[in-house]
N, C-alpha and C. Protein backbone atom coordinates (compact mmCIF):
# COMPACT_ATOMS: atom_id res chain seq x y z
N UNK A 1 -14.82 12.05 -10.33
CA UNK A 1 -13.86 12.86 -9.59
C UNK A 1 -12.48 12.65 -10.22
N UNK A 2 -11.63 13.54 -10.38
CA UNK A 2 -10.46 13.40 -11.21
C UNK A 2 -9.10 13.38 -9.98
N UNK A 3 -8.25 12.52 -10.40
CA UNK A 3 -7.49 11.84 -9.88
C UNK A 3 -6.85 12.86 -9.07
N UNK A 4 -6.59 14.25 -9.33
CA UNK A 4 -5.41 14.96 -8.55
C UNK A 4 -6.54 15.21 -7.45
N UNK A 5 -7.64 15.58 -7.83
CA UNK A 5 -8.99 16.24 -6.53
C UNK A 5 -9.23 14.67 -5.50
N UNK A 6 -9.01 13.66 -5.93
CA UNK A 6 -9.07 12.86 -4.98
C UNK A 6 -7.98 12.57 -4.50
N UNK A 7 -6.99 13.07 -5.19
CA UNK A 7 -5.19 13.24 -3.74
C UNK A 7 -5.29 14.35 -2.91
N UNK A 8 -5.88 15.05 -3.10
CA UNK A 8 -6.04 16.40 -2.21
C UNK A 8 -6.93 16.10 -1.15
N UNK A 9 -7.98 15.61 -1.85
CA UNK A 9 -9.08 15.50 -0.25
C UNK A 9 -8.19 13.65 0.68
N UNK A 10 -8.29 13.21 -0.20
CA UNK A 10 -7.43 12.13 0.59
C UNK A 10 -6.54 12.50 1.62
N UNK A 11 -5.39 13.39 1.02
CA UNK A 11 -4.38 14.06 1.72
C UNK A 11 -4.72 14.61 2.71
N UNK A 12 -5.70 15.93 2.73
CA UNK A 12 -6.16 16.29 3.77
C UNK A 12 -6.84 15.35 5.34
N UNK A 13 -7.32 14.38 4.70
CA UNK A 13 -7.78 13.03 5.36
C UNK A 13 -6.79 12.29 6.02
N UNK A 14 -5.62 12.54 5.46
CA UNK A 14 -4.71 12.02 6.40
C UNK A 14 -4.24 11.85 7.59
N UNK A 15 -3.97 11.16 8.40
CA UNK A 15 -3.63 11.65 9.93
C UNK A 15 -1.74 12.00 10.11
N UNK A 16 -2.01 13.25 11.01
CA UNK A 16 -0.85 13.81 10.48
C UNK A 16 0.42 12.70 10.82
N UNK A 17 0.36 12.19 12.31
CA UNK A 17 1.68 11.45 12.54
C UNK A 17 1.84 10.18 11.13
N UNK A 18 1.16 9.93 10.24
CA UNK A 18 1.31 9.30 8.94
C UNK A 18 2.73 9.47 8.53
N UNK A 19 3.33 10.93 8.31
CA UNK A 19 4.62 11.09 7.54
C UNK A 19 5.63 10.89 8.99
N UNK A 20 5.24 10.60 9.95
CA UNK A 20 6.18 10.07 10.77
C UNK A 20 7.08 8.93 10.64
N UNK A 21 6.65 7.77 9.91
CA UNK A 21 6.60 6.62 9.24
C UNK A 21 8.16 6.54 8.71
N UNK A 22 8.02 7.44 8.00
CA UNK A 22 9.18 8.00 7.14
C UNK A 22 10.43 7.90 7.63
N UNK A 23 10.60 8.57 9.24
CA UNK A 23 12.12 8.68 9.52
C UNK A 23 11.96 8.33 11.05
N UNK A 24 11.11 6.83 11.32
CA UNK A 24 10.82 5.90 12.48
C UNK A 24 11.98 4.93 12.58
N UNK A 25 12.13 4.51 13.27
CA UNK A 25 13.24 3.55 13.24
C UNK A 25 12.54 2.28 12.56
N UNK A 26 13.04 1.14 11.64
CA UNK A 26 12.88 0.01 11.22
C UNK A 26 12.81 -0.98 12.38
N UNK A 27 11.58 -1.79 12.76
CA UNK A 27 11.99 -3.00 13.63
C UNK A 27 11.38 -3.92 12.48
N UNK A 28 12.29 -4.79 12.37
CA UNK A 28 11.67 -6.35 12.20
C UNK A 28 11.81 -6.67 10.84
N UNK A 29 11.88 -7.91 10.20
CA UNK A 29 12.11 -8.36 9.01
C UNK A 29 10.98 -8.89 8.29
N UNK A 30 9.85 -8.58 8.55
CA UNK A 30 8.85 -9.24 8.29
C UNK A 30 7.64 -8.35 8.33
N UNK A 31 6.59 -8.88 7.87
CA UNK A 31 5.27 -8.47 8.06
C UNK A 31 4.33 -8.91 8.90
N UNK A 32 4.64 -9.84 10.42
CA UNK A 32 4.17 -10.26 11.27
C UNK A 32 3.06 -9.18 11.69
N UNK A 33 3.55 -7.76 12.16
CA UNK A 33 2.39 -6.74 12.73
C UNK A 33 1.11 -6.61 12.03
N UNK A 34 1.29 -6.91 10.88
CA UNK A 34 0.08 -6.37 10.15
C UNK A 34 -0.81 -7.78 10.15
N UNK A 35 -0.55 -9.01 10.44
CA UNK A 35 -1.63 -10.12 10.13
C UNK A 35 -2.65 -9.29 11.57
N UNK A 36 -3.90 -9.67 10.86
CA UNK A 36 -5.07 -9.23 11.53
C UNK A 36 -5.59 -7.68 11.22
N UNK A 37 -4.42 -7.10 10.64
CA UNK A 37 -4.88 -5.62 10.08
C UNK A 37 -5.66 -6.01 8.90
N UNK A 38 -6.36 -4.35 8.70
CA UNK A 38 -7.20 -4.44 7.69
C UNK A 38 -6.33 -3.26 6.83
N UNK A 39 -5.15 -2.12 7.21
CA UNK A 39 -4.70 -1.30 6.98
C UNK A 39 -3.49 -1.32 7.44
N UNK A 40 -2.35 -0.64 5.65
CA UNK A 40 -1.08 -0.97 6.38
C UNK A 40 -0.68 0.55 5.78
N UNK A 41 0.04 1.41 5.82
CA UNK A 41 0.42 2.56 5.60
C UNK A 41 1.87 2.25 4.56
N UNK A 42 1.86 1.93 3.08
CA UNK A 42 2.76 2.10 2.64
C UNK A 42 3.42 3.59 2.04
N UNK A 43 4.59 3.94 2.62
CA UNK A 43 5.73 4.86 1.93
C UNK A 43 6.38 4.64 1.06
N UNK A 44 6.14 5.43 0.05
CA UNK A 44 7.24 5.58 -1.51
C UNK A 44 7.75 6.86 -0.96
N UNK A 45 8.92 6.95 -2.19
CA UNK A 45 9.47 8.10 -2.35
C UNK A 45 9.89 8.52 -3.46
N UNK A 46 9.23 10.02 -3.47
CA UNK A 46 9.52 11.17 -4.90
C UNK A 46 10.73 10.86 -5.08
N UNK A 47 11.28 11.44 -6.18
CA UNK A 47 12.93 11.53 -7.06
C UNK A 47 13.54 12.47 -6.12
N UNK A 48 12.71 13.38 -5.08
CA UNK A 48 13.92 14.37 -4.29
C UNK A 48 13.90 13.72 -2.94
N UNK A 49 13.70 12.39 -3.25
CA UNK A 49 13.64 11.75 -1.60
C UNK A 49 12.25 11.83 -0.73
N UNK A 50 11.61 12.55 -0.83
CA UNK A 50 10.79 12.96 0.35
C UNK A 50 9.86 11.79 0.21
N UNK A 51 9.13 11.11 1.52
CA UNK A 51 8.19 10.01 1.68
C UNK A 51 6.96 10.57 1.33
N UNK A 52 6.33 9.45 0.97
CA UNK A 52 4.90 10.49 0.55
C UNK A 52 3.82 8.71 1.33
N UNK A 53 3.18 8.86 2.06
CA UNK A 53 2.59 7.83 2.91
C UNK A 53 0.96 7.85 2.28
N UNK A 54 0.82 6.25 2.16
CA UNK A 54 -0.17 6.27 1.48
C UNK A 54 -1.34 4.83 2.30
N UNK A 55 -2.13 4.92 3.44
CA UNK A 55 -2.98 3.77 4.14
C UNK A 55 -4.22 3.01 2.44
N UNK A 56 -3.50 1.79 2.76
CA UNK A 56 -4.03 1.17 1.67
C UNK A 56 -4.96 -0.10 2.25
N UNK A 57 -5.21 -1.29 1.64
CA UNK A 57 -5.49 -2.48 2.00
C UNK A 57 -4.36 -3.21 1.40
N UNK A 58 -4.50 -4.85 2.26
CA UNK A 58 -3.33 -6.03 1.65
C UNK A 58 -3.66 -7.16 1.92
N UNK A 59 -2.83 -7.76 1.31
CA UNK A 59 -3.02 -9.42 0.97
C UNK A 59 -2.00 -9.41 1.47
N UNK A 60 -1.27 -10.34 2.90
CA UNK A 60 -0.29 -11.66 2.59
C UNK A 60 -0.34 -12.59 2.19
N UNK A 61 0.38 -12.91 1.43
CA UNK A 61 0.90 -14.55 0.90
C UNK A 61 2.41 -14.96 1.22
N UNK A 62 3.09 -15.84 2.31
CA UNK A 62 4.03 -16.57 2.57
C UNK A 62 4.80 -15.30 2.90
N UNK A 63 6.16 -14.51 2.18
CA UNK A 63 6.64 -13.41 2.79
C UNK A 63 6.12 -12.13 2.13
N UNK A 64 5.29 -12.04 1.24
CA UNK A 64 4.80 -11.00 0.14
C UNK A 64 3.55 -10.53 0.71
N UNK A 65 4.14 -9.19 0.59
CA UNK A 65 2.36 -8.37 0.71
C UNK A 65 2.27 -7.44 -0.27
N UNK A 66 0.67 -7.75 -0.64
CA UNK A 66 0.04 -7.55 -2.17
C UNK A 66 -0.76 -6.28 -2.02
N UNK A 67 -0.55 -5.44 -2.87
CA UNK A 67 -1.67 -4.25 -2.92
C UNK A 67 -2.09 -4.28 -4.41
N UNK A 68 -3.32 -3.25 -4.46
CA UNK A 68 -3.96 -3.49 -5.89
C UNK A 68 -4.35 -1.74 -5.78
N UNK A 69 -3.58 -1.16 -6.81
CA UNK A 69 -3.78 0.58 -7.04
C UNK A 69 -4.51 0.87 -8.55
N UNK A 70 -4.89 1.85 -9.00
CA UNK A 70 -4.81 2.02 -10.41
C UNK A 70 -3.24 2.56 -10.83
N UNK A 71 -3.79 2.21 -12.14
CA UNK A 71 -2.25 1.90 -12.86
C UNK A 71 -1.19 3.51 -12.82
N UNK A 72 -2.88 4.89 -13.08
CA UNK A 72 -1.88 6.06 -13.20
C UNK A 72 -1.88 7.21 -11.72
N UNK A 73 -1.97 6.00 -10.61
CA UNK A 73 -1.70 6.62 -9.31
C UNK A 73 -0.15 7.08 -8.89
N UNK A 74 0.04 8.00 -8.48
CA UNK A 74 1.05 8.35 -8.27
C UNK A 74 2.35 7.55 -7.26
N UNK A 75 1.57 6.71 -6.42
CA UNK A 75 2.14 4.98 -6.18
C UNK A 75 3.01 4.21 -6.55
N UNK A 76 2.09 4.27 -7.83
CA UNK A 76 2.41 3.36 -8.98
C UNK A 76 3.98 3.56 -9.84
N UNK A 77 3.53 4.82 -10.25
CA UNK A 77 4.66 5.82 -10.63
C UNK A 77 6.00 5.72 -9.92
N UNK A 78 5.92 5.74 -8.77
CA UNK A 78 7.06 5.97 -7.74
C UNK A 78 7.19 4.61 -7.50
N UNK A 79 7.04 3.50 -7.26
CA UNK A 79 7.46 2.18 -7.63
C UNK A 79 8.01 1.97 -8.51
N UNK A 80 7.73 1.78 -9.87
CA UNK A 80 8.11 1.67 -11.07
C UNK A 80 9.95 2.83 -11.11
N UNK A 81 9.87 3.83 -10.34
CA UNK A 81 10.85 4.50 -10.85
C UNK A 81 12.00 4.00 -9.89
N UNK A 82 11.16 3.71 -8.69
CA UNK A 82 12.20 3.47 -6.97
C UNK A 82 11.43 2.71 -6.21
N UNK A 83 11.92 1.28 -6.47
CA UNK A 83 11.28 0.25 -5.43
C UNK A 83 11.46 0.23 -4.08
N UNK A 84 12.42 1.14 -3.43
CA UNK A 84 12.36 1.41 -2.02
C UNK A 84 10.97 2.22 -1.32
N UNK A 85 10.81 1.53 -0.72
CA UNK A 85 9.29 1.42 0.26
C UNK A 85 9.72 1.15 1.86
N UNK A 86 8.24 1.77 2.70
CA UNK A 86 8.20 1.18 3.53
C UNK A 86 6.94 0.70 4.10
N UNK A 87 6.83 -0.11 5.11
CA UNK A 87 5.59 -0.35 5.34
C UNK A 87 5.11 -0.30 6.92
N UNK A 88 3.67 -0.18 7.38
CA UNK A 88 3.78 -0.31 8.66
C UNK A 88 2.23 -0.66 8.93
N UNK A 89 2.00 -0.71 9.95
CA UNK A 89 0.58 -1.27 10.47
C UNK A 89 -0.63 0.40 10.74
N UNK A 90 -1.08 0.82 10.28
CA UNK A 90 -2.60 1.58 11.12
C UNK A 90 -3.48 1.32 10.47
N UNK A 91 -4.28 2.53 11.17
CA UNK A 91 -5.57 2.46 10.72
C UNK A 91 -6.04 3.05 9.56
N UNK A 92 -7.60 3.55 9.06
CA UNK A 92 -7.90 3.62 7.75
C UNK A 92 -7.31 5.02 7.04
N UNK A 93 -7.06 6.23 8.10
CA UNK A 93 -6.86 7.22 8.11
C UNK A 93 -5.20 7.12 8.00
N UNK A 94 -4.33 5.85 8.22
CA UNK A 94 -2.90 5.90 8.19
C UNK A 94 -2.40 6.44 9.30
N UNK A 95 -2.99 6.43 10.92
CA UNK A 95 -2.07 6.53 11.95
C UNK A 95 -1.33 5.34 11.77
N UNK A 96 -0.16 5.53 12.46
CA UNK A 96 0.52 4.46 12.69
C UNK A 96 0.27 3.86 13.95
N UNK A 97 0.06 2.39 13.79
CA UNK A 97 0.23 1.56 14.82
C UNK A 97 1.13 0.49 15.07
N UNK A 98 2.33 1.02 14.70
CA UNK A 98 3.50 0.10 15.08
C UNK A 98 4.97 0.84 14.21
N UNK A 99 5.66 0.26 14.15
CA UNK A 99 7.11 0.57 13.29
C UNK A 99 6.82 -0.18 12.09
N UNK A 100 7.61 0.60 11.40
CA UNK A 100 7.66 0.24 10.15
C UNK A 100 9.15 -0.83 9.83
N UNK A 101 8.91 -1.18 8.54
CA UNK A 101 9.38 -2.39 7.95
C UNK A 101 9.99 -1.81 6.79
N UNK A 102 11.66 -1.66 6.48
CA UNK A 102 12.14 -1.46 5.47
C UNK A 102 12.15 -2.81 4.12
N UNK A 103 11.65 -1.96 3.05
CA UNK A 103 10.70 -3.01 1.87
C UNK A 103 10.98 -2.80 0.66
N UNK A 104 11.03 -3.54 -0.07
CA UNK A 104 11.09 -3.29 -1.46
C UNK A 104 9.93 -3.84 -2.16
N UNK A 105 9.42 -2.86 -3.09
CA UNK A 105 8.50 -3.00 -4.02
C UNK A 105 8.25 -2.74 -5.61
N UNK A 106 7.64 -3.71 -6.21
CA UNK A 106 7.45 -3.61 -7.57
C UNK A 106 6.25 -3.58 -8.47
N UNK A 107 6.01 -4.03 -9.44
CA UNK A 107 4.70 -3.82 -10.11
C UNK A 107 4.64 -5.83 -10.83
N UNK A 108 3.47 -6.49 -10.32
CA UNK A 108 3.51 -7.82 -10.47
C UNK A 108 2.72 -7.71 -11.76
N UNK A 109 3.60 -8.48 -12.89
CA UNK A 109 2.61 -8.72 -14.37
C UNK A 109 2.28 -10.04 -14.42
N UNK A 110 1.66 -10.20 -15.26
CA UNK A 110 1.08 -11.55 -16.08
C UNK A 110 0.27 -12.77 -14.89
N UNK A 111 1.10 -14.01 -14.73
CA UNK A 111 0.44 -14.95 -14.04
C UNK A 111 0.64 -14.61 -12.50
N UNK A 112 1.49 -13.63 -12.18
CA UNK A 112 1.64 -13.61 -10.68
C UNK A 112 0.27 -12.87 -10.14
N UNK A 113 -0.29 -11.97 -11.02
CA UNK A 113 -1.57 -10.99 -10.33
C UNK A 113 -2.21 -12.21 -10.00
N UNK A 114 -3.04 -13.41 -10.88
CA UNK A 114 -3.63 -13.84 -9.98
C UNK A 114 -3.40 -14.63 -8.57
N UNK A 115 -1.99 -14.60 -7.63
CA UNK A 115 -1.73 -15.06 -6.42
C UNK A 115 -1.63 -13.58 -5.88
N UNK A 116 -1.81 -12.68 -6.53
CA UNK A 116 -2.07 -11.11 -6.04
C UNK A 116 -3.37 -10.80 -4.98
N UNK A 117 -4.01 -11.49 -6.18
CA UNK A 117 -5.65 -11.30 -5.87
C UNK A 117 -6.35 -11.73 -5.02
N UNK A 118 -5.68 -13.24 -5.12
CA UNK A 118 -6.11 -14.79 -4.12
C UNK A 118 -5.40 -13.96 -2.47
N UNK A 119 -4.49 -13.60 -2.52
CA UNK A 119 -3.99 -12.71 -1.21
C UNK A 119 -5.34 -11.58 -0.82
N UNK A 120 -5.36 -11.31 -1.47
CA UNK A 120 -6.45 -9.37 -1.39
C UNK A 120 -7.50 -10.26 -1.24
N UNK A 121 -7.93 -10.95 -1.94
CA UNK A 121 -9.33 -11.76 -1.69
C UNK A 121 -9.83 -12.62 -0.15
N UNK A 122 -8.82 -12.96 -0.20
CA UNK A 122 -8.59 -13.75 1.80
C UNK A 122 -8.99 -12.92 2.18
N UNK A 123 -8.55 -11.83 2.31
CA UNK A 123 -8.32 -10.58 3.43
C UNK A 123 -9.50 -9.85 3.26
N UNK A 124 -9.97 -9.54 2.70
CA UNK A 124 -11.39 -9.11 2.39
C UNK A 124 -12.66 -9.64 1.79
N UNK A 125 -13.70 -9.59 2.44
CA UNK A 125 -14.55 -10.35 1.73
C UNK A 125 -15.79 -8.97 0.95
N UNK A 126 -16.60 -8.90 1.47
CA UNK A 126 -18.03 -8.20 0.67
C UNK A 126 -17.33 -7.01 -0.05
N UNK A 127 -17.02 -6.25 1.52
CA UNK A 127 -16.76 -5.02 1.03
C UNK A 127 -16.05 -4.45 -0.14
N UNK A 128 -14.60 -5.18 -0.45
CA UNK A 128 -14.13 -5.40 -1.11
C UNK A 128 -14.47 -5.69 -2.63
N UNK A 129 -15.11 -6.31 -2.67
CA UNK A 129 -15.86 -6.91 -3.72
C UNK A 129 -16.87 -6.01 -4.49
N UNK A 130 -17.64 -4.97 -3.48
CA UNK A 130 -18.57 -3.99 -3.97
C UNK A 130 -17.33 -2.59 -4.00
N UNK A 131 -16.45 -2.18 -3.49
CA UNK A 131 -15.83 -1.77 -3.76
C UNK A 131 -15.07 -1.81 -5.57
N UNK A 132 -14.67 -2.79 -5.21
CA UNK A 132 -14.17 -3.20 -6.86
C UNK A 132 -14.98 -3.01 -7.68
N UNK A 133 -16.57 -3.56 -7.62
CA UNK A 133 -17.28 -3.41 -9.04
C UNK A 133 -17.90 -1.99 -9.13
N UNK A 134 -17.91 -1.40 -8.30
CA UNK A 134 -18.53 0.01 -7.96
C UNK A 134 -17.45 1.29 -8.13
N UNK A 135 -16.50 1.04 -7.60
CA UNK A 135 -15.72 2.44 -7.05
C UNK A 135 -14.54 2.49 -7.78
N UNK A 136 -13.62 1.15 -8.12
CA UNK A 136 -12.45 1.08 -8.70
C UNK A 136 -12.50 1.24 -9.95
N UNK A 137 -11.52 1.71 -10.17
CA UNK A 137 -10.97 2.08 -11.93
C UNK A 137 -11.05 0.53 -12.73
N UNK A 138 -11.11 1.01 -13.65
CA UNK A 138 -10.90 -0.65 -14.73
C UNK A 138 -9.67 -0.57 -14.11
N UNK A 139 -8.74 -1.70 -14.79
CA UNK A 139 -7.63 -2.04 -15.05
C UNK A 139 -6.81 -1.67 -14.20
N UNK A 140 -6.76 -2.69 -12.92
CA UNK A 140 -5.92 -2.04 -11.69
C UNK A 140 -4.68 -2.47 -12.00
N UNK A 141 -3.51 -1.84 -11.03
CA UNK A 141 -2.08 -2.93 -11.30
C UNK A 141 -1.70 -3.82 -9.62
N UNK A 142 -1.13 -4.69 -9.91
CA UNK A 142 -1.32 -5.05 -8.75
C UNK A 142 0.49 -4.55 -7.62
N UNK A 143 0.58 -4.06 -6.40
CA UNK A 143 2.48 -4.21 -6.44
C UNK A 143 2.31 -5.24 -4.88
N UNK A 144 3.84 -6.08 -5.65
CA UNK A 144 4.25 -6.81 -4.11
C UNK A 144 5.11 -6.00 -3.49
N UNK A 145 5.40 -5.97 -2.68
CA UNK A 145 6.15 -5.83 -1.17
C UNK A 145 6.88 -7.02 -0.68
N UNK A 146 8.26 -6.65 -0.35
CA UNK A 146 8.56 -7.51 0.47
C UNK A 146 9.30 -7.05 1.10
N UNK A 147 9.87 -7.48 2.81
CA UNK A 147 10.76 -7.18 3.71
C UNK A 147 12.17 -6.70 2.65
N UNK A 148 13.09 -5.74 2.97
CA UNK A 148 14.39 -5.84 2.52
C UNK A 148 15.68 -6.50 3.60
């Protein structure tokens, strides 16, 4: 399946209050809401501003939360150009279940992926794992998050 046909059906999959996220009020300095989630709804944003909301999986570690994308996801892209993010707690579909968390995010190289992984790995066990050897692209990238 080629990458733009799986943003489209994804997209459609979305739940609509998702881009709500976007212009919610910020509570809290931290990533407290999400321990016990399995799904956190991170927001980037295009070069003309607009949020584009994306329900992922995560790793915490201490104040950092870890995601693992392929490298030429459009995510990825929008990190790399504008580390302003946000983050928030739902479900798999990206309702929101709580307020979001104003965040900054980047793209983790070299020795940090593996405390990337060791995060993503806690947090998930089987599924995860058959996921990865089955469904995921080679060569993922990994991005942290953190409160701003």
């Amino acid at each position: 399946m080629t990458q733009s046909l799986q943003d489209r059906l994804l997209g459609r999959a979305l739940h609509p209050r998702a881009r709500e996220v976007a212009d919610a009020p910020a509570a809290g300095q931290s990533f407290d809401s999400l321990r016990g989630r399995k799904y956190c709804l991170l927001v980037t944003f295009r070069r003309d501003g607009r949020p584009v909301p994306t329900p992922v999986w995560f790793g915490i570690e201490g104040d950092s939360l870890y995601i693992r994308s392929e490298e030429d996801t459009g995510k990825v892209k929008r990190i790399r150009r504008e580390p302003r993010a946000r983050i928030a707690p739902c479900n798999a579909r990206g309702k929101p279940l709580g307020p979001p968390v104003e965040a900054s995010a980047r793209i983790v190289e070299g020795a940090e992926e593996d405390r990337a992984e060791r995060a993503l790995a806690s947090s998930y066990g089987l599924g995860r794992r058959i996921y990865e050897r089955f469904l995921a692209a080679e060569g993922g990238t990994y991005i942290e998050v953190r409160p701003a």
